[in-house]
C-alpha atoms as a PDB file:
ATOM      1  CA  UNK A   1     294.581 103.676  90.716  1.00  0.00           C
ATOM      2  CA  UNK A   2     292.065 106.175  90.462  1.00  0.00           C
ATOM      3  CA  UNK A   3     290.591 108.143  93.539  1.00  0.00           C
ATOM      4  CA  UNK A   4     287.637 106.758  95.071  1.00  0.00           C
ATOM      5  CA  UNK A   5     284.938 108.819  94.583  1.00  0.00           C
ATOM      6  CA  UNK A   6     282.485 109.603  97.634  1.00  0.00           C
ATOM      7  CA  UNK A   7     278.938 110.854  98.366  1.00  0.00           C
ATOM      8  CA  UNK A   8     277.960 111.462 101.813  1.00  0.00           C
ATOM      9  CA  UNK A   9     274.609 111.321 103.443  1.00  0.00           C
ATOM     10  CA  UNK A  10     273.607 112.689 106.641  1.00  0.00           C
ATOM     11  CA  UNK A  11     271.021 114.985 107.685  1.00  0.00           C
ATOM     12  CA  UNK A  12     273.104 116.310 110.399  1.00  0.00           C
ATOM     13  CA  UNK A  13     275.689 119.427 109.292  1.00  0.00           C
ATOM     14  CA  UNK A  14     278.139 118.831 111.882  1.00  0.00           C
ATOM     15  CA  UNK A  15     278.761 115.127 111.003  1.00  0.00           C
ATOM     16  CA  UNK A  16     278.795 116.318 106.982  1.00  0.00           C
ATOM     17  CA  UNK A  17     280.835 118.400 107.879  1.00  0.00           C
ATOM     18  CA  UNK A  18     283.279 115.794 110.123  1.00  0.00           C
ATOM     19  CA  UNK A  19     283.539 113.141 107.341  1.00  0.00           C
ATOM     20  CA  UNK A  20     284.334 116.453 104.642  1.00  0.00           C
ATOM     21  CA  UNK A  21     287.636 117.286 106.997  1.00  0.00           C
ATOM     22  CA  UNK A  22     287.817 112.870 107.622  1.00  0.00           C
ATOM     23  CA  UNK A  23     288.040 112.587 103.788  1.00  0.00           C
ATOM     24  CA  UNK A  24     290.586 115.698 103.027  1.00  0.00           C
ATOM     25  CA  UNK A  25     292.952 113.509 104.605  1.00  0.00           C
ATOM     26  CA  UNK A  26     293.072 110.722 102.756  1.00  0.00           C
ATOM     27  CA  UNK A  27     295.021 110.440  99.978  1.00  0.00           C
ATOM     28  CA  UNK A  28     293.090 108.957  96.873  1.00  0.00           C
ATOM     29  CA  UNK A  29     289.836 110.315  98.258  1.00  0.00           C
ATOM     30  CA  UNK A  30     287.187 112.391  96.421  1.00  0.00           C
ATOM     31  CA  UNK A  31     284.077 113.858  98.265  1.00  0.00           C
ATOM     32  CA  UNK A  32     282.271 114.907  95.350  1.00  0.00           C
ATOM     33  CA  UNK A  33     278.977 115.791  97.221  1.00  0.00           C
ATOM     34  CA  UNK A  34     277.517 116.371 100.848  1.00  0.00           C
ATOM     35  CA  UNK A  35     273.673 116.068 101.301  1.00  0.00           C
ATOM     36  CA  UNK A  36     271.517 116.505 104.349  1.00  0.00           C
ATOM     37  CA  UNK A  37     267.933 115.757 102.352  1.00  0.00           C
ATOM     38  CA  UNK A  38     268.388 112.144 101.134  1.00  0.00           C
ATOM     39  CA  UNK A  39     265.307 111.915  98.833  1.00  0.00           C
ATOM     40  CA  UNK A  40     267.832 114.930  97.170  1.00  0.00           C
ATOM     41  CA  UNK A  41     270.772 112.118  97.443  1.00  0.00           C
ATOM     42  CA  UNK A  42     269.111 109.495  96.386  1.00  0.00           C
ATOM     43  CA  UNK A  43     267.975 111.436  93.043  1.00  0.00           C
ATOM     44  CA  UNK A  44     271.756 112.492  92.740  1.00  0.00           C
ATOM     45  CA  UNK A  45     272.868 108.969  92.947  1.00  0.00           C
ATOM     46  CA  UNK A  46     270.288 107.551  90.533  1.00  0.00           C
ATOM     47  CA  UNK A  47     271.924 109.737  87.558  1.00  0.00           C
ATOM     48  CA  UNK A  48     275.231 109.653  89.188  1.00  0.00           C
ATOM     49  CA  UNK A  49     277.700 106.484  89.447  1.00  0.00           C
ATOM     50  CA  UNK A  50     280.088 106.737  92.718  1.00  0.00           C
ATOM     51  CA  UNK A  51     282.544 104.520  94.313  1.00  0.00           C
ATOM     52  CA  UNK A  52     281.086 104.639  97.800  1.00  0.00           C
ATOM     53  CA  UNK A  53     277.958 105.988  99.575  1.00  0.00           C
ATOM     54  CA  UNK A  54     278.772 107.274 103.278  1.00  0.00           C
ATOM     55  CA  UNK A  55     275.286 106.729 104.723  1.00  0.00           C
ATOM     56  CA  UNK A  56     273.497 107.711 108.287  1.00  0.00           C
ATOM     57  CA  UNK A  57     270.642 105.449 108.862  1.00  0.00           C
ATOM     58  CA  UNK A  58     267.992 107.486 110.914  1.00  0.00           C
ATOM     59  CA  UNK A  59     267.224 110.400 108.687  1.00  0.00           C
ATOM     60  CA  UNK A  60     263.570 111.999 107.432  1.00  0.00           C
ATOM     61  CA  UNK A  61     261.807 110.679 104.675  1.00  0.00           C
ATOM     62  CA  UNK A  62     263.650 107.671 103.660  1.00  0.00           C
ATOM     63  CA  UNK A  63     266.592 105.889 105.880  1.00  0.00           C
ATOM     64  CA  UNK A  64     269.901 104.654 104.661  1.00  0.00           C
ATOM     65  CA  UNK A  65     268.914 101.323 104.741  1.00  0.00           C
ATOM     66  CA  UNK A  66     266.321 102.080 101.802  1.00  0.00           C
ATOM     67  CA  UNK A  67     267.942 104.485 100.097  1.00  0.00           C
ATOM     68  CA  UNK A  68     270.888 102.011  99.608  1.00  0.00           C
ATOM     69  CA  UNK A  69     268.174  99.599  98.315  1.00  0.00           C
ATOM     70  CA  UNK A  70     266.432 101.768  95.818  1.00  0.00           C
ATOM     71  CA  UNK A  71     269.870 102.493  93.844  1.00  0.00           C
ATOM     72  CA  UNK A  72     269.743 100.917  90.518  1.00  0.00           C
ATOM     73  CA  UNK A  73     273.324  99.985  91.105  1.00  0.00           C
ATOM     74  CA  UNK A  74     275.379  99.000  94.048  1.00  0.00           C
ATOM     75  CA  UNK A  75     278.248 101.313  95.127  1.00  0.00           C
ATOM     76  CA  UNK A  76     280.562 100.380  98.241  1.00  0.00           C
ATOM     77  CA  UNK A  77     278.884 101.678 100.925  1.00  0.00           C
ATOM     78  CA  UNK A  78     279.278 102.741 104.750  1.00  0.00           C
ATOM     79  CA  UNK A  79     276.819 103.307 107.591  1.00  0.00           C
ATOM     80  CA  UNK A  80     277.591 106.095 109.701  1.00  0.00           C
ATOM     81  CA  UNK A  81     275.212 106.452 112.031  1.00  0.00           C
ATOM     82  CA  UNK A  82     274.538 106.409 115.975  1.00  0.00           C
ATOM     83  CA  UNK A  83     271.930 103.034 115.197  1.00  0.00           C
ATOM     84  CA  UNK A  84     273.304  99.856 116.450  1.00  0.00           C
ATOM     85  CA  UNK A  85     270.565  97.550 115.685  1.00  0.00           C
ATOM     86  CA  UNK A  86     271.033  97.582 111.686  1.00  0.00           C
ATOM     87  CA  UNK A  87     273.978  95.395 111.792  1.00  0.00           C
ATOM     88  CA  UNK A  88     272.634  92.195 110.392  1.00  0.00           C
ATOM     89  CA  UNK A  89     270.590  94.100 108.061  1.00  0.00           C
ATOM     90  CA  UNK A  90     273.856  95.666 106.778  1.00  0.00           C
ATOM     91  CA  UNK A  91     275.916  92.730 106.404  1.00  0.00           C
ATOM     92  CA  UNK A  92     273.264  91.174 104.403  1.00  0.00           C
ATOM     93  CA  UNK A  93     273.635  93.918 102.449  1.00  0.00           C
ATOM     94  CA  UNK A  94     277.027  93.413 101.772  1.00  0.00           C
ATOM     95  CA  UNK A  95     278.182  97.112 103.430  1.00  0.00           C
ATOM     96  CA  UNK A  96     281.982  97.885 103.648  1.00  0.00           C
ATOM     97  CA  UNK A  97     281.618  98.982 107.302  1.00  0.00           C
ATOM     98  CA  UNK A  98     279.271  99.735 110.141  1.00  0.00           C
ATOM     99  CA  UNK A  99     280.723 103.193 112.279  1.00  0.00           C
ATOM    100  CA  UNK A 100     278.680 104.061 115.115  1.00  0.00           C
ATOM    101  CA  UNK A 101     279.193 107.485 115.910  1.00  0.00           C
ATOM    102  CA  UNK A 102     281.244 109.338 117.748  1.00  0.00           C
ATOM    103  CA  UNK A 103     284.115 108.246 115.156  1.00  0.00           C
ATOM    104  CA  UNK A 104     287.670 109.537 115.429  1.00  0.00           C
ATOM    105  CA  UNK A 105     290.030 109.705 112.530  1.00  0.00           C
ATOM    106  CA  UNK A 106     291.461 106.680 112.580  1.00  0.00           C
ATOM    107  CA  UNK A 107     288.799 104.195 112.642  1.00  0.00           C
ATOM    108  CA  UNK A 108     287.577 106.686 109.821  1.00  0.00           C
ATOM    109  CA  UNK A 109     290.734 105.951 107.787  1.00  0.00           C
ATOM    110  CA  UNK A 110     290.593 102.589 108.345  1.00  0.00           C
ATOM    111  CA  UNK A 111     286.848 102.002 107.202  1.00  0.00           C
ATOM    112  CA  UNK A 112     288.190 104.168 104.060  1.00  0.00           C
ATOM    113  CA  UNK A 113     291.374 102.521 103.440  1.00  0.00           C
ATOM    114  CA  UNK A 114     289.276  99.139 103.167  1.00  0.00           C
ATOM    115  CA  UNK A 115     287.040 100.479 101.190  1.00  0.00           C
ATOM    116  CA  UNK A 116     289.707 101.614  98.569  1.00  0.00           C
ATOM    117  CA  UNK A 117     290.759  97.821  98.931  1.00  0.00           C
ATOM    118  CA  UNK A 118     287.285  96.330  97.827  1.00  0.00           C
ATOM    119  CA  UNK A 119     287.282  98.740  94.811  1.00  0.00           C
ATOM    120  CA  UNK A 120     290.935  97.536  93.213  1.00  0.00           C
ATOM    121  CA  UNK A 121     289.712  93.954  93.958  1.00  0.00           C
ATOM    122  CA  UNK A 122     286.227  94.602  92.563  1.00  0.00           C
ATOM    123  CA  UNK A 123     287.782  96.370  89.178  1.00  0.00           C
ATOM    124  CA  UNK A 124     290.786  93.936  88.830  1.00  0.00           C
ATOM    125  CA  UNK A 125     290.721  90.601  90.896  1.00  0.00           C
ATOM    126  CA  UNK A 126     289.258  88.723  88.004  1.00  0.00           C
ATOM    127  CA  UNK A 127     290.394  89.229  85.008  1.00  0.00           C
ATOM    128  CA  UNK A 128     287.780  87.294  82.065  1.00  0.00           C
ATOM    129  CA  UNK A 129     290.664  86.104  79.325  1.00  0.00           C
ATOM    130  CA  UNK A 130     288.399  84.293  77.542  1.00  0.00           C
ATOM    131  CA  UNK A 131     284.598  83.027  77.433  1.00  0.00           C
ATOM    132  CA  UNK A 132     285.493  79.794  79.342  1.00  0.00           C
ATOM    133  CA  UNK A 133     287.985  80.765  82.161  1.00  0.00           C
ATOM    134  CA  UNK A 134     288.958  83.371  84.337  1.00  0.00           C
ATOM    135  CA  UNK A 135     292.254  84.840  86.011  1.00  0.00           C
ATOM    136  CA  UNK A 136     292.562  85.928  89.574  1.00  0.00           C
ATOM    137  CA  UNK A 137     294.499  86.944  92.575  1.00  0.00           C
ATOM    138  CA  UNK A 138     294.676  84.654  95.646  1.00  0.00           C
ATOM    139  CA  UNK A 139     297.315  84.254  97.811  1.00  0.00           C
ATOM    140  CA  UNK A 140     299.095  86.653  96.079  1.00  0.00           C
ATOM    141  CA  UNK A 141     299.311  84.278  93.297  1.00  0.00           C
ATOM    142  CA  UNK A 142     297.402  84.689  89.753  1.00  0.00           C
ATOM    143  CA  UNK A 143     294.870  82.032  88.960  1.00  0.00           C
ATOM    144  CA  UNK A 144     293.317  80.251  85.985  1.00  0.00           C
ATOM    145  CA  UNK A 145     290.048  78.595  86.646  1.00  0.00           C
ATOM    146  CA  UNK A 146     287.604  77.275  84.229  1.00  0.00           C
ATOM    147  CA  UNK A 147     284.202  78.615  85.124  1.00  0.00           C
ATOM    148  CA  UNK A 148     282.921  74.946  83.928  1.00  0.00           C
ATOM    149  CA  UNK A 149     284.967  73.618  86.757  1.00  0.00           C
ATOM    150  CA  UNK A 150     283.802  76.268  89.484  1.00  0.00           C
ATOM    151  CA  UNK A 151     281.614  73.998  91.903  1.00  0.00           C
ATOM    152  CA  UNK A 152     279.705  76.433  93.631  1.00  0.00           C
ATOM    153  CA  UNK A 153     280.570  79.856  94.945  1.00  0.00           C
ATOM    154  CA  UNK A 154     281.226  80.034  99.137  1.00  0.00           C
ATOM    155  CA  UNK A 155     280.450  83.769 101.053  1.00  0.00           C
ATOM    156  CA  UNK A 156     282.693  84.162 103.799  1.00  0.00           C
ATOM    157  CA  UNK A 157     281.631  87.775 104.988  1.00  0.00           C
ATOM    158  CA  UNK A 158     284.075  89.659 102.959  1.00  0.00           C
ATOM    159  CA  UNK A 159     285.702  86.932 101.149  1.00  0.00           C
ATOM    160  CA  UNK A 160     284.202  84.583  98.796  1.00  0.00           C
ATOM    161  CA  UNK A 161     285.898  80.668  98.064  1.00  0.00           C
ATOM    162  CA  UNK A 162     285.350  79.554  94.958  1.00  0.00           C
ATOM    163  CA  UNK A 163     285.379  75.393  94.979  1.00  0.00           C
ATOM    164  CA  UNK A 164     286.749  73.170  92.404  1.00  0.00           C
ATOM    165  CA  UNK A 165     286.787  69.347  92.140  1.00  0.00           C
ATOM    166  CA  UNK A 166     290.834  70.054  93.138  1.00  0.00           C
ATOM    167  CA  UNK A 167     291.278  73.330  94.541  1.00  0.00           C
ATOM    168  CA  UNK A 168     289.630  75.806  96.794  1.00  0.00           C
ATOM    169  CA  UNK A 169     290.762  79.440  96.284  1.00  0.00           C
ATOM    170  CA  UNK A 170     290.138  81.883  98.996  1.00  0.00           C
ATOM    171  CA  UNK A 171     289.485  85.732  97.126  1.00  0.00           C
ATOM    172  CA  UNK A 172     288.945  88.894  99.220  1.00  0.00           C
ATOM    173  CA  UNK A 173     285.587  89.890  97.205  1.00  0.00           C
ATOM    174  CA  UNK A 174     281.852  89.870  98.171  1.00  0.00           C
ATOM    175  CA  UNK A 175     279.415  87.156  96.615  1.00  0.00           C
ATOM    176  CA  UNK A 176     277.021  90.525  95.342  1.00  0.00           C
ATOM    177  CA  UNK A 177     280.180  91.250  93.164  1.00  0.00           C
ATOM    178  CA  UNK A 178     280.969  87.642  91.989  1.00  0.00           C
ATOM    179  CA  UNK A 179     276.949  87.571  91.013  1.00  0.00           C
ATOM    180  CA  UNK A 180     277.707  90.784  89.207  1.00  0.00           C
ATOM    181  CA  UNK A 181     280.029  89.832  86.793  1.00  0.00           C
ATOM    182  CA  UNK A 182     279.342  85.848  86.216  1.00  0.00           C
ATOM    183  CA  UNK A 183     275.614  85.296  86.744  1.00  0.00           C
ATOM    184  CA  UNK A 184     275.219  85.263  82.882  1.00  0.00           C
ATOM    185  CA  UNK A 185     277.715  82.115  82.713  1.00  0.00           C
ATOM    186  CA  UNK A 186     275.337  80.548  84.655  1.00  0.00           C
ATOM    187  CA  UNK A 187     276.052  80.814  87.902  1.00  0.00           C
ATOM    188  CA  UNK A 188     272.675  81.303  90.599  1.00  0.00           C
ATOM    189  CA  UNK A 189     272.640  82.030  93.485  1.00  0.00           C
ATOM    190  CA  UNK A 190     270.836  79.751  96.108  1.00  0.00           C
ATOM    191  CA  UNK A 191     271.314  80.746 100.085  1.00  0.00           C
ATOM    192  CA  UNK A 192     273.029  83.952 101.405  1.00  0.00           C
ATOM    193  CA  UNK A 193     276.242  82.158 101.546  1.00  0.00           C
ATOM    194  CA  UNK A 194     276.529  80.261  98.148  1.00  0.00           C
ATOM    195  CA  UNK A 195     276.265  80.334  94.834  1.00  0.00           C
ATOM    196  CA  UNK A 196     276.400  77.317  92.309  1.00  0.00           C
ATOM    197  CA  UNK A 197     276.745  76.870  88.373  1.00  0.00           C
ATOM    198  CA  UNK A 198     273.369  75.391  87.561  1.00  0.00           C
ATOM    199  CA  UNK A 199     275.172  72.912  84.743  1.00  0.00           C
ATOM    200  CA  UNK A 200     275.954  70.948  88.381  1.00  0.00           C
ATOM    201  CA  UNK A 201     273.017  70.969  89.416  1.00  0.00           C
ATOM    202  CA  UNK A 202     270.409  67.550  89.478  1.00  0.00           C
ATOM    203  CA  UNK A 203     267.794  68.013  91.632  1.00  0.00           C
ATOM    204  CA  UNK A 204     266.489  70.049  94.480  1.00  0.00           C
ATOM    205  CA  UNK A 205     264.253  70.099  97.467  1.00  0.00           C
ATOM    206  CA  UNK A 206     262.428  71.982 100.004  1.00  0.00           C
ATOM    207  CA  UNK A 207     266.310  72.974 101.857  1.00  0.00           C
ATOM    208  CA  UNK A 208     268.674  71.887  99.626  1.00  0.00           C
ATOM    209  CA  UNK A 209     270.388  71.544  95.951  1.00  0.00           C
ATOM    210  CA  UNK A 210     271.961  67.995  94.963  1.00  0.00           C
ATOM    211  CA  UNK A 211     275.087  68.477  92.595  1.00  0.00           C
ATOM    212  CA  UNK A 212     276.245  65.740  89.981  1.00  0.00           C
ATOM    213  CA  UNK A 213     279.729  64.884  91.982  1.00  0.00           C
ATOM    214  CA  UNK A 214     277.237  63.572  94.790  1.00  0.00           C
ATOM    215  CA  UNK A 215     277.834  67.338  96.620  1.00  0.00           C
ATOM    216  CA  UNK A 216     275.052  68.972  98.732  1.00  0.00           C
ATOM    217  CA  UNK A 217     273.982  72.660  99.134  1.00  0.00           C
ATOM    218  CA  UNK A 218     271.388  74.487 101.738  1.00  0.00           C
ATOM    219  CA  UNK A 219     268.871  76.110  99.174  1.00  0.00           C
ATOM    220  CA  UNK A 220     267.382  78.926 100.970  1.00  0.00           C
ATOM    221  CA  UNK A 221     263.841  79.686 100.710  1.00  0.00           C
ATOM    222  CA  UNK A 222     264.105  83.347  98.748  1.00  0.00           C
ATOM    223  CA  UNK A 223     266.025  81.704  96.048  1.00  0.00           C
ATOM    224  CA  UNK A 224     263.638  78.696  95.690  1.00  0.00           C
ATOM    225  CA  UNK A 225     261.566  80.639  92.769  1.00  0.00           C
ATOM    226  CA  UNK A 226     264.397  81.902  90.474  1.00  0.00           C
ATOM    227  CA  UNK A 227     266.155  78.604  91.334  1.00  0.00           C
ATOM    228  CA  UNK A 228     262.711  77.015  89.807  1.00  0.00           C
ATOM    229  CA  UNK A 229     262.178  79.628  87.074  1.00  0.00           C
ATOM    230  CA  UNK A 230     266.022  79.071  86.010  1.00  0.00           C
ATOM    231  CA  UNK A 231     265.779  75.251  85.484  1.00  0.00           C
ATOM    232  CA  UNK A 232     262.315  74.853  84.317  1.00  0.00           C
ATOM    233  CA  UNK A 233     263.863  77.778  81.116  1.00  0.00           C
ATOM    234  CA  UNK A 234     267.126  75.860  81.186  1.00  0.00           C
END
């Protein structure tokens, strides 16, 4: 597996500085830059693909929070910061971890280590064999699922279940990855927490999305226009 590459941002030296000796001592770990300006970062990471963004929240000119959401890709990231009151606003945007500072090493490791896990899922859980099914790991067992036969899509903070008229499979993964990869097979997604194939969909309402074997999803309200744009193209 290849090293996880790392950019940290922080406009405080001393906690650069803390997650620089933090990340020498991991094995598989590469801190390829440190920045204390993050309109500088953020410029760096537009040009520059990494693994995982270490971010502090409260900084000048631009916060984690938005610099995370101006990338024009998503990397693994980490909040690092002494905020507490982000932590919805993180998990909606799918963040590896939350650390609230003072860290010691080894919830720093931990955070790390996990991270390291999402990326070898991310790169290798599914493997696409061919244009009509995929292969997976869950359970510790490989998988082959037809994506015609994929239900709807099930985000379980930071494991999705994918639902079949037979099976359910449980996969450490995040739904912003599954979206990532399948969303031109057809898949949409509709609330927070799910995400259907729109050849089983019928109808929909103001809250909710009827499926053809009678099934029933909560259609939340920021996916009610794409959900509309993708049918009315379909």
């Amino acid at each position: 597996m290849a090293n996880l590459t790392v950019v940290n941002v922080d406009d405080e030296y001393p906690a650069l500085q803390l997650v620089k000796q933090y990340c020498e001592r991991i094995e598989d770990v590469d801190l390829i830059q440190s920045f204390q300006d993050p309109k500088e970062a953020l410029e760096y990471l537009k040009e520059n693909r990494v693994d995982l963004v270490i971010l502090d929240i409260n900084m000048p000119g631009i916060n984690g929070v938005e610099l995370l959401q101006q990338l024009p890709y998503k990397p693994l990231c980490i909040f690092f910061t002494l905020e507490t009151q982000y932590a919805v606003k993180a998990f909606e945007l799918d963040v590896v971890h939350y650390l609230v500072k003072p860290v010691d090493f080894e919830t720093f490791s931990k955070a790390l280590n996990k991270a390291k896990d999402f990326l070898q899922f991310k790169n290798s859980a599914y493997g696409l064999q061919h244009e009509d099914f995929i292969m997976f790991k869950s359970n510790y067992v490989m998988n082959k699922v037809f994506l015609k036969d994929i239900l709807w899509v099930q985000g379980f903070g930071e494991y999705i279940v994918l639902v079949t008229p037979l099976k359910k499979y449980m996969i450490l993964d995040r739904m912003s990855n599954f979206v990532e990869k399948f969303e031109s097979f057809g898949f949409i997604r509709i609330h927070k927490s799910y995400i259907v194939l729109n050849s089983h969909i019928t109808s929909y309402d103001s809250g909710n999305v009827f499926l053809k074997n009678g099934g029933k999803l909560p259609l939340g309200r920021t996916y009610k226009a794409s959900l509309k744009d993708l049918l009315d193209n379909g």
